[in-house]
Every structure is written in structure tokens, then in C-alpha cells.
Protein backbone atom coordinates (compact mmCIF):
# COMPACT_ATOMS: atom_id res chain seq x y z
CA UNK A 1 -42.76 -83.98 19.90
CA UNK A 2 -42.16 -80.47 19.74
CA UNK A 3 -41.44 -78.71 16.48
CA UNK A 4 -37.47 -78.58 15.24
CA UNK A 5 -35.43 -75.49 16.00
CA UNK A 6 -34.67 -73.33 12.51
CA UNK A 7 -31.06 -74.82 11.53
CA UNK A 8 -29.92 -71.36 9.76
CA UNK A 9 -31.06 -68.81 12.86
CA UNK A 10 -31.86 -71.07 15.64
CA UNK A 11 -35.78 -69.74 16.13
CA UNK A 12 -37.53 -72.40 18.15
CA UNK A 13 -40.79 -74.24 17.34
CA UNK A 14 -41.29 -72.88 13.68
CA UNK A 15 -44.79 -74.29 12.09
CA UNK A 16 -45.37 -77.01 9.89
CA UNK A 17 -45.31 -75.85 6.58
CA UNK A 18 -45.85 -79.52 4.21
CA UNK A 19 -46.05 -83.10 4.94
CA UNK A 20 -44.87 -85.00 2.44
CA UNK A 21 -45.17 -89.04 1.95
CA UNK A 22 -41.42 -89.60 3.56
CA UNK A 23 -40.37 -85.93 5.38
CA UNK A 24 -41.86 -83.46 7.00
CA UNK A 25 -41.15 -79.05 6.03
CA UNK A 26 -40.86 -76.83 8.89
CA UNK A 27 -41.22 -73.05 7.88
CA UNK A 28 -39.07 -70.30 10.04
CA UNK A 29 -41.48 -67.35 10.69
CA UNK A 30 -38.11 -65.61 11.52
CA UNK A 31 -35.99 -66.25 8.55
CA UNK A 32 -38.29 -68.24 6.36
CA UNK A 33 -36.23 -71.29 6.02
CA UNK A 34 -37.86 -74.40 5.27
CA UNK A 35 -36.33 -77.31 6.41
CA UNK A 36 -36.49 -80.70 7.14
CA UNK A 37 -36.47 -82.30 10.64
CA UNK A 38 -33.38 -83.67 12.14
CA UNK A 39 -34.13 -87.10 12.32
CA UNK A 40 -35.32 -87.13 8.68
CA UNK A 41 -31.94 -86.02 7.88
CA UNK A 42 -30.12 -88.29 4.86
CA UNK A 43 -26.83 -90.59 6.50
CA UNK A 44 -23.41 -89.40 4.89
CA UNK A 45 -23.47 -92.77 2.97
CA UNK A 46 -26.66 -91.84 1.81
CA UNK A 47 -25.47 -88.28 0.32
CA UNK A 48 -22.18 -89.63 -1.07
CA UNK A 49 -24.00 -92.14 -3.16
CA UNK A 50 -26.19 -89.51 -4.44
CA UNK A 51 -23.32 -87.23 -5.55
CA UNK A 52 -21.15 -89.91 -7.32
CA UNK A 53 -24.03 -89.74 -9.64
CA UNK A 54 -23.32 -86.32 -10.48
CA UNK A 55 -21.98 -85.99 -14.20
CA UNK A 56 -20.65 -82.05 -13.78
CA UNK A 57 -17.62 -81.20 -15.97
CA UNK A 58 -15.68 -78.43 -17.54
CA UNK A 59 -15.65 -79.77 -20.55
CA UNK A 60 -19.94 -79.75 -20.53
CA UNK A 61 -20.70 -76.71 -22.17
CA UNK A 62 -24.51 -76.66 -20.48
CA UNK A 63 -22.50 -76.97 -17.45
CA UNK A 64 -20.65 -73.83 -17.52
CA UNK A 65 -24.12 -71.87 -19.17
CA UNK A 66 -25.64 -73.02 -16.05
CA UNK A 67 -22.49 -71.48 -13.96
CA UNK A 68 -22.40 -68.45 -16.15
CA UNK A 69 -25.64 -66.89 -14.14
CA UNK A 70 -23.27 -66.63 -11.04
CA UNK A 71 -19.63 -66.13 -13.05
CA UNK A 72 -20.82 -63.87 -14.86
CA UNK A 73 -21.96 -61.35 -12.54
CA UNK A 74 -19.43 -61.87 -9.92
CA UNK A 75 -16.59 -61.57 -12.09
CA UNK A 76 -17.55 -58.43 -12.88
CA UNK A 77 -17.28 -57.15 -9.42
CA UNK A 78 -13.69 -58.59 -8.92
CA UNK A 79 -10.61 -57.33 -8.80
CA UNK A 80 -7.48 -58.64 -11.30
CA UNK A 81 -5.98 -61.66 -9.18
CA UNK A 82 -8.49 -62.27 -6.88
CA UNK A 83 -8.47 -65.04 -4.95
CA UNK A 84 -11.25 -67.35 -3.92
CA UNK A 85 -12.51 -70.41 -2.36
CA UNK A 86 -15.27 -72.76 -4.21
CA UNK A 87 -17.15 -74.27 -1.39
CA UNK A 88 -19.14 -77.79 -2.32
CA UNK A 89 -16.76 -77.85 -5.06
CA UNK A 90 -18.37 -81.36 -5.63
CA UNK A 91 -16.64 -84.38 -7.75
CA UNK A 92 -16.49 -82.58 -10.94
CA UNK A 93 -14.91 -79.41 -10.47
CA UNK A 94 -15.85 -76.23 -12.81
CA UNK A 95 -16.58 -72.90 -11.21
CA UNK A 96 -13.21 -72.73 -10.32
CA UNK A 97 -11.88 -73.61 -13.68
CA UNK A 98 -13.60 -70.93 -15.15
CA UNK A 99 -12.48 -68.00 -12.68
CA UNK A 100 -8.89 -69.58 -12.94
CA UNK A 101 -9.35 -68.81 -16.79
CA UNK A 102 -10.42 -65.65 -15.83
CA UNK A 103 -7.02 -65.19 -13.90
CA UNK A 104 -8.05 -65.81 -10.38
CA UNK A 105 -6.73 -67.81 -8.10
CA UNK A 106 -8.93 -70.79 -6.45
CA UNK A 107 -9.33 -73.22 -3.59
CA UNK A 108 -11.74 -75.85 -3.25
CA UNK A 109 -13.75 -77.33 -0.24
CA UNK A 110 -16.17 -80.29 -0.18
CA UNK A 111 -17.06 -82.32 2.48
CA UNK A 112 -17.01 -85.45 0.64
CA UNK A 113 -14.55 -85.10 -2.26
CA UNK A 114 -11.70 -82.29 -0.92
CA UNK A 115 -12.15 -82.04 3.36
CA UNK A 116 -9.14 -80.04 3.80
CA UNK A 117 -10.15 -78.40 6.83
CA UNK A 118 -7.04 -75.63 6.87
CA UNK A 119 -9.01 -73.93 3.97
CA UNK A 120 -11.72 -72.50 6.14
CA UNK A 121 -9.21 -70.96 8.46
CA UNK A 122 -8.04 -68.66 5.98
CA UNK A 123 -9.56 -65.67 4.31
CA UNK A 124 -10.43 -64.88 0.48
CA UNK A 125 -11.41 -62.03 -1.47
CA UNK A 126 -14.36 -64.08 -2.71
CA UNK A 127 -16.40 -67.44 -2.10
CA UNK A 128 -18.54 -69.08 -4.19
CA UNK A 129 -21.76 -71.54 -3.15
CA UNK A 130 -23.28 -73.16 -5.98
CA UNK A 131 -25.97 -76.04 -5.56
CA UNK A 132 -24.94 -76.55 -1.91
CA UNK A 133 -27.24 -74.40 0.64
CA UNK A 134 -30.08 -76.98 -0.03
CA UNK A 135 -28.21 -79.77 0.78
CA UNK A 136 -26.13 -78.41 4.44
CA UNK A 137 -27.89 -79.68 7.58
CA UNK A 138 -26.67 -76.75 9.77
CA UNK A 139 -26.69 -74.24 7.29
CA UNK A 140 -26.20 -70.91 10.29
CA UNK A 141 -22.97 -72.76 11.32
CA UNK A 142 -21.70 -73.60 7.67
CA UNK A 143 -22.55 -69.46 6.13
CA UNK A 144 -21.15 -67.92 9.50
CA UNK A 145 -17.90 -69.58 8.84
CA UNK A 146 -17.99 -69.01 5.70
CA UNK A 147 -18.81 -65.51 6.39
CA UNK A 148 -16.05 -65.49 8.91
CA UNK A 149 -13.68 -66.24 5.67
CA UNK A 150 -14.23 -63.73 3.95
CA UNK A 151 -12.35 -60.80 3.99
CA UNK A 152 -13.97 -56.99 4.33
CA UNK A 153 -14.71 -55.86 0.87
CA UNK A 154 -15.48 -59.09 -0.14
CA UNK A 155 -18.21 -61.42 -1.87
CA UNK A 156 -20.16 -64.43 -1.14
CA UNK A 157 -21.98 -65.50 -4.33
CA UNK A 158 -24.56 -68.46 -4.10
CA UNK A 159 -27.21 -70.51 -6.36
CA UNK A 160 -29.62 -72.56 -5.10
CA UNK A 161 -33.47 -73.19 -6.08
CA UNK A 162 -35.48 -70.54 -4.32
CA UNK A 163 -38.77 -72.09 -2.91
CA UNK A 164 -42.17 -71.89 -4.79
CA UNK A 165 -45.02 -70.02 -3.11
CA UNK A 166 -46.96 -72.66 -0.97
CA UNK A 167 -49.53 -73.79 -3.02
CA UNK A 168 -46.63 -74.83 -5.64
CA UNK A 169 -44.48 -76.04 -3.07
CA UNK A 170 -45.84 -79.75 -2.87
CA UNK A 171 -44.89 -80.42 -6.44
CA UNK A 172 -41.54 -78.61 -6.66
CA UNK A 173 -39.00 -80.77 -8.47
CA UNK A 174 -36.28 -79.11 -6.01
CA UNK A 175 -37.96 -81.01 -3.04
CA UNK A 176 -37.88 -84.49 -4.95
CA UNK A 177 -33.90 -84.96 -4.13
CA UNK A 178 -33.85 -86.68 -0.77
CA UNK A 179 -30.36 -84.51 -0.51
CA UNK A 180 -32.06 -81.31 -0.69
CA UNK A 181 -32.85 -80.59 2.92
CA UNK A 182 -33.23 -76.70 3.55
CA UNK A 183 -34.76 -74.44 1.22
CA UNK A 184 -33.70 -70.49 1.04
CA UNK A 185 -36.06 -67.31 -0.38
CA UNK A 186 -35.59 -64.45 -1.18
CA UNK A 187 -36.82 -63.15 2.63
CA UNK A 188 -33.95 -65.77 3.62
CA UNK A 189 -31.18 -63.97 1.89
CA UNK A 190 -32.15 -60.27 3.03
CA UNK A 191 -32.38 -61.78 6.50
CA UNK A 192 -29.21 -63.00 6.44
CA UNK A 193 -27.54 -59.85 4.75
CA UNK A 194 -29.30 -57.83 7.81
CA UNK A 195 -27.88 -59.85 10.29
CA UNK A 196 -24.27 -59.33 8.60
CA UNK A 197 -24.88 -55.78 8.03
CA UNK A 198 -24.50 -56.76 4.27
CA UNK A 199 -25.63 -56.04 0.64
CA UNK A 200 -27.75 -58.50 -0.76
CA UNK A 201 -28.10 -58.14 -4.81
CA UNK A 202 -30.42 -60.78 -6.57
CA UNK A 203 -28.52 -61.02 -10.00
CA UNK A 204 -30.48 -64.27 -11.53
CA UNK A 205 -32.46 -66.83 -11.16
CA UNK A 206 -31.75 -68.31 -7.71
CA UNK A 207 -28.44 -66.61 -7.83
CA UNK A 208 -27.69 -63.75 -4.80
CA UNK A 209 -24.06 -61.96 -4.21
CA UNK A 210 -23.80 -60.55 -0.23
CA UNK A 211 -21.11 -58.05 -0.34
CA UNK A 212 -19.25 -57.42 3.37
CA UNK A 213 -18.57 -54.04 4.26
CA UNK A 214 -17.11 -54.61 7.74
């Protein structure tokens, strides 16, 4: 069978990179995604289940520490009134909460707990990505829309676990979570902010803002 085509920039036959008891990891040697094959993919069922499990809340102090390494930083680059979307807003809601307390205004997309489709067909002065990248099974379709939502000027903060060098990579917690099925570095994000002509600024741990300039 010939190796999976990278699901972020569509480079064919990228090497395997792991095998694992139940999945194999594919490595991009063009954007150095690793991923999971397609037909090792979780079933929707399978994801929702997971995620009910979740426990996230506003009113979890840890919670909103946790946030803090992205609200913090991206706050600080917005303007009074901004308004944003909170992509894989997820069943417990909080990023949002705390840039509405911060006086922004907020929107919320998930695909299993708020599918409002007409939300990606508008455009926001920032978008936030927290704990989702590892889990989207065509990640280059889901960031170029988002990308596409974005308005010029604007930000596209993220979180997500950045992968381990390779002789770690086997007993990475992050990898344990049969959800988790693409895994970004920090080679990942600067290829992506080349291909959108973009700033890419690391500002914590796992945690990467993309500014657009056109």
C-alpha cells in the first residue's frame, strides 16, 4: 500500500516515522506533520464519546491558567472591541468567556457541540484554536478556511502539544488519546506562516499567534 498523502500540505508518500501497537505515524519531509493514516482514522461516534468526557469550565480556575498562555498574549495584541471566533469551542465553553470579559465580542464553532456552518463564511478580527489541530483529520482544508476568515491585520492564535524529538516520541502522553491524530512542530507552524506570507511568533509552550498582513 503506498504511503498516505500529508493531510495539512498534500506532499505524497511521506516516510514512516513510528509504529505503534494500534496506528501507524507518517512524517511530512515537506511540512513535518505527523499524522496518522486515513483508515486508522477514529469514527465521529468514536470522537464524540471521547469529548463528552471532557470536564472544561469557566468556573475551573486551572482551566483558565491553562488558557491564560494563549489569552494572555493575544489580548495584548487586540484592539478594544474586537471580535472573534473560538473554533473547537468544545462542550464546555471558556476562551470565549474570558475575551468577552475582556470586552470582545465572540462566536463559537465546533463540529460536534455548535455546527453552525454560516460562522465560517464570515470574517473576524481574530480566531482562536485551542486543543483542536491534533484532533482535525484534514487539517490544510480546516486552517485555509480558517485562514480565509480572517480578516487582513488579523490573528490566528493556536495551542496544541508540539511533538517530542523522535527518540521521545514513542512514549509521548499526547499520542496516547486515540483522538489526537496529527501532530504540529515548530517547522510546521513556520511552514505554514511561509505559505501565508505570515508572522509566526512562538509565545508559550505549544502556543503560536500567525499574524496576516495581506
Amino acid at each position: 500500500m503506498t504511503n498516505p498523502d500529508c493531510p495539512l500540505c498534500g506532499e505524497e508518500t511521506s516516510p514512516l516515522y513510528f509504529s505503534g501497537p494500534d496506528r501507524d505515524y507518517y512524517r511530512c519531509h515537506k511540512c513535518q506533520l505527523i499524522y496518522i493514516s486515513p483508515d486508522q482514522l477514529p469514527s465521529g461516534s468514536e470522537e464524540k464519546s471521547r469529548y463528552d468526557q471532557h470536564q472544561n469550565s469557566p468556573d475551573d480556575p486551572e482551566y483558565r491558567k491553562f488558557l491564560s498562555r494563549l489569552f494572555l498574549p493575544l489580548r495584548a495584541r487586540l484592539l478594544p472591541g474586537s471580535h472573534g471566533l473560538d473554533f473547537g469551542s468544545g462542550p464546555g465553553p471558556t476562551l470565549s468567556v474570558m475575551f468577552e470579559e475582556a470586552g470582545h465580542t465572540m462566536v463559537l464553532y465546533d463540529h460536534f457541540y455548535k455546527r453552525e456552518p454560516a460562522v465560517l463564511e464570515r470574517q473576524y478580527d481574530f480566531i482562536t484554536a485551542t486543543e483542536v489541530l491534533e484532533h482535525l483529520h484534514h487539517p490544510g482544508r480546516e486552517l485555509e478556511r480558517l485562514w480565509s476568515c480572517l480578516k487582513t491585520g488579523g490573528s490566528l492564535g493556536m495551542m496544541t502539544g508540539l511533538a517530542p524529538e523522535e527518540d521521545e516520541f514513542a512514549s509521548w502522553y499526547y499520542i496516547r488519546d486515540p483522538t489526537h491524530v496529527c501532530f504540529f512542530c515548530r517547522e510546521t507552524f513556520e511552514w505554514l506562516a511561509a505559505r501565508w506570507e505570515a508572522e509566526c511568533d512562538f509565545v508559550g509552550e505549544g502556543t503560536v499567534i500567525i499574524k496576516k498582513y495581506r
